[in-house]
N, C-alpha and C. Protein backbone atom coordinates (compact mmCIF):
# COMPACT_ATOMS: atom_id res chain seq x y z
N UNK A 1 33.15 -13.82 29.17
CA UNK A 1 33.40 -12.47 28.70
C UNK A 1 32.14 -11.95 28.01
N UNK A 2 31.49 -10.82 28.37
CA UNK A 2 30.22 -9.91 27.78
C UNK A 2 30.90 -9.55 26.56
N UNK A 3 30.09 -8.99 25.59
CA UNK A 3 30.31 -8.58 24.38
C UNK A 3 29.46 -6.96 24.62
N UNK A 4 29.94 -5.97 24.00
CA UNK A 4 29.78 -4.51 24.06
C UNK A 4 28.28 -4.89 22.99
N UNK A 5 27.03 -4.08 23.74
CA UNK A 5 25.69 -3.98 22.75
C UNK A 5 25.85 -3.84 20.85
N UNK A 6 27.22 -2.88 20.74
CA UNK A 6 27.24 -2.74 19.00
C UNK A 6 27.85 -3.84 18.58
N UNK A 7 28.44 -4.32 19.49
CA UNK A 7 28.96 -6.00 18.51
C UNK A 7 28.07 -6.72 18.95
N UNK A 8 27.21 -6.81 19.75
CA UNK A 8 26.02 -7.93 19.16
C UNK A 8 25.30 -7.43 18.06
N UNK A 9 24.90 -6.19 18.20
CA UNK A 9 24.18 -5.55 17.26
C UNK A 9 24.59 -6.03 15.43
N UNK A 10 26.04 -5.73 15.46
CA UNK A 10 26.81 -5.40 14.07
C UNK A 10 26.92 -7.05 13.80
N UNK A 11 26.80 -8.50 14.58
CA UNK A 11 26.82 -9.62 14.44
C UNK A 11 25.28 -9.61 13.44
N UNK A 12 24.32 -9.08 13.68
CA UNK A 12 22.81 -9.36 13.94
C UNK A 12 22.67 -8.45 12.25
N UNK A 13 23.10 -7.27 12.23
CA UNK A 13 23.17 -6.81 10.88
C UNK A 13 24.21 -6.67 9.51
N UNK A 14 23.66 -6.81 8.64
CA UNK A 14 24.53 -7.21 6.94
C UNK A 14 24.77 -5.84 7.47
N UNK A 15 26.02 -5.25 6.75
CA UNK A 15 26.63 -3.84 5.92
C UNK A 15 25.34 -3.16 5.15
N UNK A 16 24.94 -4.40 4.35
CA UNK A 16 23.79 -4.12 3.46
C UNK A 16 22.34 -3.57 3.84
N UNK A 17 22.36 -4.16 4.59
CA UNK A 17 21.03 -4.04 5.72
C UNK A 17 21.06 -2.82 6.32
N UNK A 18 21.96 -2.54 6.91
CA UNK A 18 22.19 -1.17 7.84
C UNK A 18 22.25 0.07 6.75
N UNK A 19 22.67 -0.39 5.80
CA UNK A 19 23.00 1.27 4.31
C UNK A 19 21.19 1.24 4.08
N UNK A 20 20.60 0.10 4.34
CA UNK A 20 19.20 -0.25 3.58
C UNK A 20 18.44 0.77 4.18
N UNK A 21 18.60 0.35 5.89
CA UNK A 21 17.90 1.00 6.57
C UNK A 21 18.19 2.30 6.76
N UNK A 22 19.19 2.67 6.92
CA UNK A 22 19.70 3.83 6.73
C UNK A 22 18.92 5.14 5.91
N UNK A 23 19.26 4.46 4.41
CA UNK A 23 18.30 5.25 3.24
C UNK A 23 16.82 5.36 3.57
N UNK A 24 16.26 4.15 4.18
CA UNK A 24 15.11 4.39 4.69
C UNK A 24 13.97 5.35 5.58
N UNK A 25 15.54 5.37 6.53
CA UNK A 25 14.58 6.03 7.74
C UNK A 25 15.35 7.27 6.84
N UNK A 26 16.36 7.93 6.58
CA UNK A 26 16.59 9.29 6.13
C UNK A 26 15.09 9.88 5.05
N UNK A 27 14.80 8.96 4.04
CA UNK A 27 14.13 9.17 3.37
C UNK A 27 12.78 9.61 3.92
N UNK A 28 12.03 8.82 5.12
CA UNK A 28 10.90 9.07 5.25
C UNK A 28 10.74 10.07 6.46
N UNK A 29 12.33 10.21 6.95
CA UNK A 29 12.35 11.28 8.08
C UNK A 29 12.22 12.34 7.55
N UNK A 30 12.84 12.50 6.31
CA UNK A 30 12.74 13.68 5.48
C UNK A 30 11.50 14.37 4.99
N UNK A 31 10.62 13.10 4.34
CA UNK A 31 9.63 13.09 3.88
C UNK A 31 8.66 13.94 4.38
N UNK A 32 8.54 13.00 6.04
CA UNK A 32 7.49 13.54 6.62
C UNK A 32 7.64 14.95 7.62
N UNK A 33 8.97 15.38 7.53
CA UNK A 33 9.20 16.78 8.23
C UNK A 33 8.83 17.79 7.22
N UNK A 34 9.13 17.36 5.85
CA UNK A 34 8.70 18.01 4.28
C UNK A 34 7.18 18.56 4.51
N UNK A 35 6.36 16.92 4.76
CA UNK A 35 5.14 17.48 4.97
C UNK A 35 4.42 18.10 5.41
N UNK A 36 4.76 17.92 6.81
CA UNK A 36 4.62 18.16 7.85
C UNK A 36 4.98 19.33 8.86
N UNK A 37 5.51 20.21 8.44
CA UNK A 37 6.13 21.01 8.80
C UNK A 37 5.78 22.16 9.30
N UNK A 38 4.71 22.63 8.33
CA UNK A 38 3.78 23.52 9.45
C UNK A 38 3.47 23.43 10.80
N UNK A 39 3.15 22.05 10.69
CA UNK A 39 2.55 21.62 11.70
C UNK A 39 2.99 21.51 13.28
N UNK A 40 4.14 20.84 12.77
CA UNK A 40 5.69 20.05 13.28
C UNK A 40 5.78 21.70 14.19
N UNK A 41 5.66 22.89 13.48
CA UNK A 41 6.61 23.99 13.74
C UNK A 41 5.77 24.47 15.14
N UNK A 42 4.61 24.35 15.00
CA UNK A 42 3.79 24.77 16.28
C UNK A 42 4.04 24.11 17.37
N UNK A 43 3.85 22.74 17.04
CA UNK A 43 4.23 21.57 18.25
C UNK A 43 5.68 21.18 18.85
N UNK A 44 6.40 21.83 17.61
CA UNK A 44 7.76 21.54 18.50
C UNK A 44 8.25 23.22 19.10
N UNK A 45 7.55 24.00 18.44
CA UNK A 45 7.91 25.36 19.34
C UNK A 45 9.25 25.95 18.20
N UNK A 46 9.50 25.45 16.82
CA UNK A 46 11.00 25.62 16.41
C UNK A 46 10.43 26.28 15.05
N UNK A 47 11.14 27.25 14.49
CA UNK A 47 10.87 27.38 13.25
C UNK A 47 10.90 26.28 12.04
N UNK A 48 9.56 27.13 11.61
CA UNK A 48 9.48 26.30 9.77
C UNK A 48 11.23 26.36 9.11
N UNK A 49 11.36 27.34 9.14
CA UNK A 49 12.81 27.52 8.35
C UNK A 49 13.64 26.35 8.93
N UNK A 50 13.74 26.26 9.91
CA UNK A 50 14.95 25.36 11.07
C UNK A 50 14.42 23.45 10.34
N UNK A 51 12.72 23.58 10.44
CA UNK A 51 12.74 22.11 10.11
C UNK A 51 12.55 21.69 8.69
N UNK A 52 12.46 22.26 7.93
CA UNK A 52 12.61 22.69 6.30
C UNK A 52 14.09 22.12 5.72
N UNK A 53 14.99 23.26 7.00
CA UNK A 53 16.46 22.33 6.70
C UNK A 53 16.74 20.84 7.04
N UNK A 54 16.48 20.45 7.98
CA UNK A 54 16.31 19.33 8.57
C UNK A 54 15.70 18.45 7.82
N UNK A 55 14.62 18.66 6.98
CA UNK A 55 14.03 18.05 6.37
C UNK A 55 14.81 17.43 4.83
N UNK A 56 15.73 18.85 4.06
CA UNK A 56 16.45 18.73 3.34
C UNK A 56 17.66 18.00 3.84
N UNK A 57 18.54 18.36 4.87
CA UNK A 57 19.03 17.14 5.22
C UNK A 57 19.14 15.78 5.29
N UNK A 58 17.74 15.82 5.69
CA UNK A 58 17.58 13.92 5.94
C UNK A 58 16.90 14.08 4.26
N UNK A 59 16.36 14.72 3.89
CA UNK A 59 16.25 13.98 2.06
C UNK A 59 17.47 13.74 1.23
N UNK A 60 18.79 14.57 1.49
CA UNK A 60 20.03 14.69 1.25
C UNK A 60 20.84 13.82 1.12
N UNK A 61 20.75 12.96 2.68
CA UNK A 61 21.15 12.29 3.03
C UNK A 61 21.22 10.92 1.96
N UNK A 62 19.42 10.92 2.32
CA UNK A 62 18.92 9.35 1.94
C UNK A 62 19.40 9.03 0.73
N UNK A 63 19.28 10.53 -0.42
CA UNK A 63 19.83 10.09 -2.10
C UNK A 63 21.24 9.60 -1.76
N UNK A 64 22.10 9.86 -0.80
CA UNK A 64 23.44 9.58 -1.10
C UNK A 64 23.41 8.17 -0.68
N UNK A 65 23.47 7.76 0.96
CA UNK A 65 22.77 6.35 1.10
C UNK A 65 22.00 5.42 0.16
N UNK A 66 20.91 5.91 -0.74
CA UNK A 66 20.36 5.25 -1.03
C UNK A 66 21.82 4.95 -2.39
N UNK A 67 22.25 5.86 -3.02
CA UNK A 67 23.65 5.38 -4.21
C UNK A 67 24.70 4.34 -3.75
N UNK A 68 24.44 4.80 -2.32
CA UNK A 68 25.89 3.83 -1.75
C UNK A 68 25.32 1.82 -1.58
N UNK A 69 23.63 2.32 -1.53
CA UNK A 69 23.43 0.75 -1.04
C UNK A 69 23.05 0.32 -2.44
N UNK A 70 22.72 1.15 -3.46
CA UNK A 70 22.80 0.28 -4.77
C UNK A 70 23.98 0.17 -5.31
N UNK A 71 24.78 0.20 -4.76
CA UNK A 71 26.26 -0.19 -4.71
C UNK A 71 27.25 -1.25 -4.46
N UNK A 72 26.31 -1.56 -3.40
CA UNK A 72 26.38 -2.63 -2.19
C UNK A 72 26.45 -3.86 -3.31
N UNK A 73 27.58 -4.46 -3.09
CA UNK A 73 27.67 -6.07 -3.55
C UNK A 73 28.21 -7.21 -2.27
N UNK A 74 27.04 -7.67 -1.70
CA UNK A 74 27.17 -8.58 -0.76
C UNK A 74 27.31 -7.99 0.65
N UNK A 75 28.47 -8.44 1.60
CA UNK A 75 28.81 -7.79 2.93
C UNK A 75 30.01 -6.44 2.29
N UNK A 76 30.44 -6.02 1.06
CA UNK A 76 31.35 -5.26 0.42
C UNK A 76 30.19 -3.95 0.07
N UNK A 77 29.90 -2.60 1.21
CA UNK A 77 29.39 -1.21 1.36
C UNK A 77 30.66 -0.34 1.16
N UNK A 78 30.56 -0.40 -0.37
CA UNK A 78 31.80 0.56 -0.42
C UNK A 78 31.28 2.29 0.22
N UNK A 79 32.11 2.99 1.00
CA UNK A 79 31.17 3.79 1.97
C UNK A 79 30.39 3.97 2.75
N UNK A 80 30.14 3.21 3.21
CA UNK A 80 29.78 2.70 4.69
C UNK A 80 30.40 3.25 5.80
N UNK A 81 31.86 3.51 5.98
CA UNK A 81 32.42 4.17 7.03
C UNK A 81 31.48 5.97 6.91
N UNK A 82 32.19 6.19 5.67
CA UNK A 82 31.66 7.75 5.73
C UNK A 82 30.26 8.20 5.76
N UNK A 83 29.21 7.26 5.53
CA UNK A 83 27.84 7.39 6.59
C UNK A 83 28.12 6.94 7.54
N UNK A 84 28.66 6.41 8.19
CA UNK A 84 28.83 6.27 9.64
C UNK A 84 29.12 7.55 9.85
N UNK A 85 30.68 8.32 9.62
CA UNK A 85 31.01 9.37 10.24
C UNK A 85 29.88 10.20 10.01
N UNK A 86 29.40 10.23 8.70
CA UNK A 86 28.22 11.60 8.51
C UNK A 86 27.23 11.28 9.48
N UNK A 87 26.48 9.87 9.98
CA UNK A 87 25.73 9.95 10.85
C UNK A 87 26.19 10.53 12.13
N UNK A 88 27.15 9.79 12.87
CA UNK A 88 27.97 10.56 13.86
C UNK A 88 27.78 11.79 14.00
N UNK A 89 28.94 12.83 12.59
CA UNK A 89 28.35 14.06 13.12
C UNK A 89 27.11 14.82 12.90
N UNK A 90 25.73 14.26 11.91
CA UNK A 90 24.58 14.84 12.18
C UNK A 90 24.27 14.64 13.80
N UNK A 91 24.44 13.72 14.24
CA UNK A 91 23.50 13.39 15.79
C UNK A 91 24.42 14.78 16.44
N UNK A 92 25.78 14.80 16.45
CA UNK A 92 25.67 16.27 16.74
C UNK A 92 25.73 17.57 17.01
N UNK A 93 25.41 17.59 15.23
CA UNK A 93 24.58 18.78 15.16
C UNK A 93 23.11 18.77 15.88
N UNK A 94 22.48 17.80 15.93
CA UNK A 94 21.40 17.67 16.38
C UNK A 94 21.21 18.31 17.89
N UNK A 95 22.10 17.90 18.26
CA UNK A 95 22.38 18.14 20.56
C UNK A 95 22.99 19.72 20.16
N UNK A 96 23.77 19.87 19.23
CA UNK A 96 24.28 21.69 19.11
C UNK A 96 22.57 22.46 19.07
N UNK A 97 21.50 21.36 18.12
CA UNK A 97 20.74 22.12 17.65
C UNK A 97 19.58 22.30 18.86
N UNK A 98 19.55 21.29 19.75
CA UNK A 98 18.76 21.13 21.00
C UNK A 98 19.27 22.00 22.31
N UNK A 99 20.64 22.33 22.01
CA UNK A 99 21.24 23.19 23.12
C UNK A 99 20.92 24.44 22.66
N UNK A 100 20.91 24.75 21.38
CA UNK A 100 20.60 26.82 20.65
C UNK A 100 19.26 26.50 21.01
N UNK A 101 18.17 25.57 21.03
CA UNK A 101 17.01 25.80 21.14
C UNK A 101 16.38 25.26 22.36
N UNK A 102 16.99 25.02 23.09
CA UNK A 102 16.41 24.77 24.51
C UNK A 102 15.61 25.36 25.25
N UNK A 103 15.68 26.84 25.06
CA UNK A 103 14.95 27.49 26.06
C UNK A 103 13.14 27.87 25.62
N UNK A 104 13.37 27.79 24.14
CA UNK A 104 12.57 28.01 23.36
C UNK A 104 11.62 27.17 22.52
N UNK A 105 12.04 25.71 22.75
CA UNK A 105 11.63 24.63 21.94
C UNK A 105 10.32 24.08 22.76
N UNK A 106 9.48 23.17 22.20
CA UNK A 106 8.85 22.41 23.44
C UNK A 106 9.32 21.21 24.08
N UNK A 107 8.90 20.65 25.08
CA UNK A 107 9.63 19.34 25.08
C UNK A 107 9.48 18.44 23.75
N UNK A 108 8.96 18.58 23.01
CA UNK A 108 8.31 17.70 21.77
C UNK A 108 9.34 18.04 21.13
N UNK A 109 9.93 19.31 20.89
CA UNK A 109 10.64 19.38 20.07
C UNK A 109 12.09 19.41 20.25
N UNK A 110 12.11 19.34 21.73
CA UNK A 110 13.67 19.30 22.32
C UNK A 110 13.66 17.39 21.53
N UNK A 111 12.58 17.00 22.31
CA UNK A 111 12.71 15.59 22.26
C UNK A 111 12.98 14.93 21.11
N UNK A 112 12.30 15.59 19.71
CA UNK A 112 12.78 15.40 18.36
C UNK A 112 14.42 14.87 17.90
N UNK A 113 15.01 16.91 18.70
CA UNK A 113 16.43 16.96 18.27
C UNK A 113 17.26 15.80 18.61
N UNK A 114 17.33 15.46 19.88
CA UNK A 114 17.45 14.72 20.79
C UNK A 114 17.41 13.32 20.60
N UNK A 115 16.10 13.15 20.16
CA UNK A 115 15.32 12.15 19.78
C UNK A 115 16.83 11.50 18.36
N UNK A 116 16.51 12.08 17.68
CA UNK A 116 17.72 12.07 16.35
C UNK A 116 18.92 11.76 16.61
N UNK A 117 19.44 12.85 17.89
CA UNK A 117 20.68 12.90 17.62
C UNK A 117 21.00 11.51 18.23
N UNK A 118 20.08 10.74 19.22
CA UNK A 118 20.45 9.53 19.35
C UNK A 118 20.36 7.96 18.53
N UNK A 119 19.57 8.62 17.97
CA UNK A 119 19.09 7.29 16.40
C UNK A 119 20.37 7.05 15.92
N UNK A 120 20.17 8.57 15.25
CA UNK A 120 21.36 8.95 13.84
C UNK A 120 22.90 8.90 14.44
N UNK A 121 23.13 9.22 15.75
CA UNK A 121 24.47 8.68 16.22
C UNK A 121 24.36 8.16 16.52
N UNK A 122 23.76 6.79 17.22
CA UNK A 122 23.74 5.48 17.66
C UNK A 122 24.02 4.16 16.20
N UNK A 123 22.97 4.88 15.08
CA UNK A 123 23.27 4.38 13.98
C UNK A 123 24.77 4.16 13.42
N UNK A 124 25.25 5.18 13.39
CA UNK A 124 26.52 5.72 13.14
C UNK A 124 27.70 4.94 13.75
N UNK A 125 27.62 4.73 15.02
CA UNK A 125 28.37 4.07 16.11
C UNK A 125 28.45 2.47 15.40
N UNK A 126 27.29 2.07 15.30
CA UNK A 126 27.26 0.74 14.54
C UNK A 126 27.29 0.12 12.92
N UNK A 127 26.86 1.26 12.51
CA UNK A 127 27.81 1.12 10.87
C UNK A 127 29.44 1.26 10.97
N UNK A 128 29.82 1.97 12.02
CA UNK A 128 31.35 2.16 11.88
C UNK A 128 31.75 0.91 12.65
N UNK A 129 31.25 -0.24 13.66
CA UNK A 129 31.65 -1.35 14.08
C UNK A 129 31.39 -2.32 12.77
N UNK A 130 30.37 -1.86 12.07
CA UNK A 130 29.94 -3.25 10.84
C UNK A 130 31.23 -2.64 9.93
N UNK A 131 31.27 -1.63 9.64
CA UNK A 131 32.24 -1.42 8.38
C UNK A 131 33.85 -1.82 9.31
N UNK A 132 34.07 -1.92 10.45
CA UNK A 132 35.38 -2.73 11.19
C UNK A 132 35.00 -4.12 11.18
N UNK A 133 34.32 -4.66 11.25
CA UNK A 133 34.30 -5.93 11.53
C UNK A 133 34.48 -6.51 9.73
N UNK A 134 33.73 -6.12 8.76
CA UNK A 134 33.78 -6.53 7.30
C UNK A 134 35.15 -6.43 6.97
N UNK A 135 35.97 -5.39 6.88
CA UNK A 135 37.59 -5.40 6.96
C UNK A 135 38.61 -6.02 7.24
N UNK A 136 37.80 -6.87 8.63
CA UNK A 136 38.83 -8.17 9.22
C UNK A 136 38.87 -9.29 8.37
């Protein structure tokens, strides 16, 4: 019998680990769209305003993640499901946000949205198998 990719995955990562990383990449996704953004706005073809939010988002994010994993006692992420769901539905908003801007974006920046909405819901998919499997 094969095992589905997120249960090998969710075998392979702590609760802890995944909130870790989590806060991580939100934080520096944030970071560097913060910085970057001028820049970002030419090359992806999308407004400053559009990745500004995005940027506040994923900084948003990370403070809450980052409360939930100093929280964290052992394989016990109290909240863990509900970044899952919140990752879930950022990824998408992300594909809502790649479909309003499709015609207009570059591929760079389709590829961004895109890019995200599969991280951040793929992420999502597998915090919500780690936060089922810790329960059993």
């Amino acid at each position: 019998m094969t095992t589905a990719p997120t249960q090998r995955v969710s075998r392979l990562m702590t609760p802890r680990s995944l909130i870790t990383t989590d806060w991580i990449a939100g934080a520096t996704a944030g970071v560097l769209m913060l910085a970057l953004h001028p820049w970002l706005s030419e090359w992806y073809a999308l407004p400053q305003s559009l990745l500004l939010c995005i940027a506040a988002a994923n900084l948003g994010y990370a403070m809450v993640s980052f409360t939930i994993a100093r929280r964290a006692r052992g394989a016990n992420v109290p909240g863990l499901r509900v970044m899952a769901v919140a990752n879930m539905a950022w990824g998408g908003v992300c594909i809502a946000l790649g479909v309003r801007w499709f015609d207009a974006a570059s591929v760079w920046g389709l590829a961004q949205l895109f890019g995200e909405a599969m991280l951040v819901g793929g992420l999502g998919v597998v915090e919500w198998h780690v936060s089922s499997s810790a329960d059993a």
